[in-house]
Protein backbone atom coordinates (compact mmCIF):
# COMPACT_ATOMS: atom_id res chain seq x y z
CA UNK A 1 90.94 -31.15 -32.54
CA UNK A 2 90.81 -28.59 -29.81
CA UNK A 3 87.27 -26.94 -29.24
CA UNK A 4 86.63 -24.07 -31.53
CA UNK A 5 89.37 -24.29 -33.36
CA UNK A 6 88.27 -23.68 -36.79
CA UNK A 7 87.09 -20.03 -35.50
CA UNK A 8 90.69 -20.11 -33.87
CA UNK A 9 91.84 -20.93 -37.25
CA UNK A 10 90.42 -18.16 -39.13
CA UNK A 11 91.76 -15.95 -36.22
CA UNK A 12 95.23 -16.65 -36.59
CA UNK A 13 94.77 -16.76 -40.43
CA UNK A 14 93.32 -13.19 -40.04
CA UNK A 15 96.34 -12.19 -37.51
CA UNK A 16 98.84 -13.20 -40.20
CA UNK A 17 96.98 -11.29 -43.03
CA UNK A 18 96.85 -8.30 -41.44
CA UNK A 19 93.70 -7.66 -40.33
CA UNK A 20 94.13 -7.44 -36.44
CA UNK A 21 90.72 -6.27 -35.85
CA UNK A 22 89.17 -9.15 -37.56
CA UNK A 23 91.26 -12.03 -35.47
CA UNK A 24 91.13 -9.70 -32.04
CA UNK A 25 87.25 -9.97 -32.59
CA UNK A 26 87.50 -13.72 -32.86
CA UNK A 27 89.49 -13.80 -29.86
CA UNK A 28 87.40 -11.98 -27.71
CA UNK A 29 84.21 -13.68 -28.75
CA UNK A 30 85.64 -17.06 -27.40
CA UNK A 31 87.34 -15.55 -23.84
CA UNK A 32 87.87 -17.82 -21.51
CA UNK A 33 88.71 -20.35 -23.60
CA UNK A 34 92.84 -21.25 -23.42
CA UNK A 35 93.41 -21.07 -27.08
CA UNK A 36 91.69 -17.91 -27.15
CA UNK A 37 93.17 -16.56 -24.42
CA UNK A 38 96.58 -17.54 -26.10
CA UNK A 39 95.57 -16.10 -29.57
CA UNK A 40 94.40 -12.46 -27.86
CA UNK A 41 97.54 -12.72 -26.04
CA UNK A 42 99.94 -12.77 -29.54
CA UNK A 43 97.35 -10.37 -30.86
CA UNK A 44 98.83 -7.75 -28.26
CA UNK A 45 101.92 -9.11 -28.65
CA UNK A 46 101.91 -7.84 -31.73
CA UNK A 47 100.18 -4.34 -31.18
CA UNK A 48 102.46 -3.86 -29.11
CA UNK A 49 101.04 -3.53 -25.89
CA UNK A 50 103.24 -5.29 -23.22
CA UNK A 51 101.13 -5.21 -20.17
CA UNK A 52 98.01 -6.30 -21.50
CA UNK A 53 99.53 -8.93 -23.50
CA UNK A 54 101.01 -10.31 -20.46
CA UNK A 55 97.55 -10.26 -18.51
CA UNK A 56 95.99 -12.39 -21.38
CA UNK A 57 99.27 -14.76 -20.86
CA UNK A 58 98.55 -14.56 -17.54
CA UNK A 59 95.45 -16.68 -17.87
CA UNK A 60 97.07 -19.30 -20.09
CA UNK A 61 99.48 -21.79 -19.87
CA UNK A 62 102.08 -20.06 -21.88
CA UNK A 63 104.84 -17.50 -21.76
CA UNK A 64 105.53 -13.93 -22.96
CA UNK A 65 108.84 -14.66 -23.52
CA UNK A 66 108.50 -17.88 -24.83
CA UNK A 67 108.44 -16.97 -28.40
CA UNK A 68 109.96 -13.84 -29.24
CA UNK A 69 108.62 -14.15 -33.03
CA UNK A 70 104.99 -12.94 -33.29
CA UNK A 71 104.46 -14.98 -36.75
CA UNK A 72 106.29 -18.12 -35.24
CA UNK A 73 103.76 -18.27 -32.32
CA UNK A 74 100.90 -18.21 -34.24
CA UNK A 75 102.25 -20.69 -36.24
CA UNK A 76 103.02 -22.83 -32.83
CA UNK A 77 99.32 -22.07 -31.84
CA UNK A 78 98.07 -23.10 -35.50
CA UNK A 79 100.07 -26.49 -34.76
CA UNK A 80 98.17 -27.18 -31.50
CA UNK A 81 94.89 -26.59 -32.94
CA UNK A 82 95.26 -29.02 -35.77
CA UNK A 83 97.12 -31.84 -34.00
């Protein structure tokens, strides 16, 4: 299992109820860390906010465009963490 993945976890859980504040909080307590990174990435996917979605992208090993579906990505993330 990935390294703090059970906070990771909660985050996406949090991203998927609705509570963006909550998971972007989770995020940014674990930056630097690739999942994280990843996670905050979605997270401003999702707000909305291209360009700094695409700098936290920037410092992973994904894609903005690789998932256009906010939900399916954080299900794709979810999938990495508990493999």
């Amino acid at each position: 299992m990935a390294e703090h993945a059970p906070q990771l976890i909660e985050g996406i859980d949090k991203a998927k109820a609705g509570e963006w504040d909550a998971a972007h909080a989770i995020a940014q307590s674990l930056e630097g860390n690739a999942h994280a990174d990843w996670l905050h990435a979605i997270l401003h996917k999702i707000e909305g906010d291209e360009r700094n979605s695409r700098y936290w992208y920037g410092r992973t090993n994904q894609n903005y465009e690789s998932y256009p579906d906010a939900e399916a990505e954080l299900d794709a993330l979810k999938a990495v963490l508990t493999y």
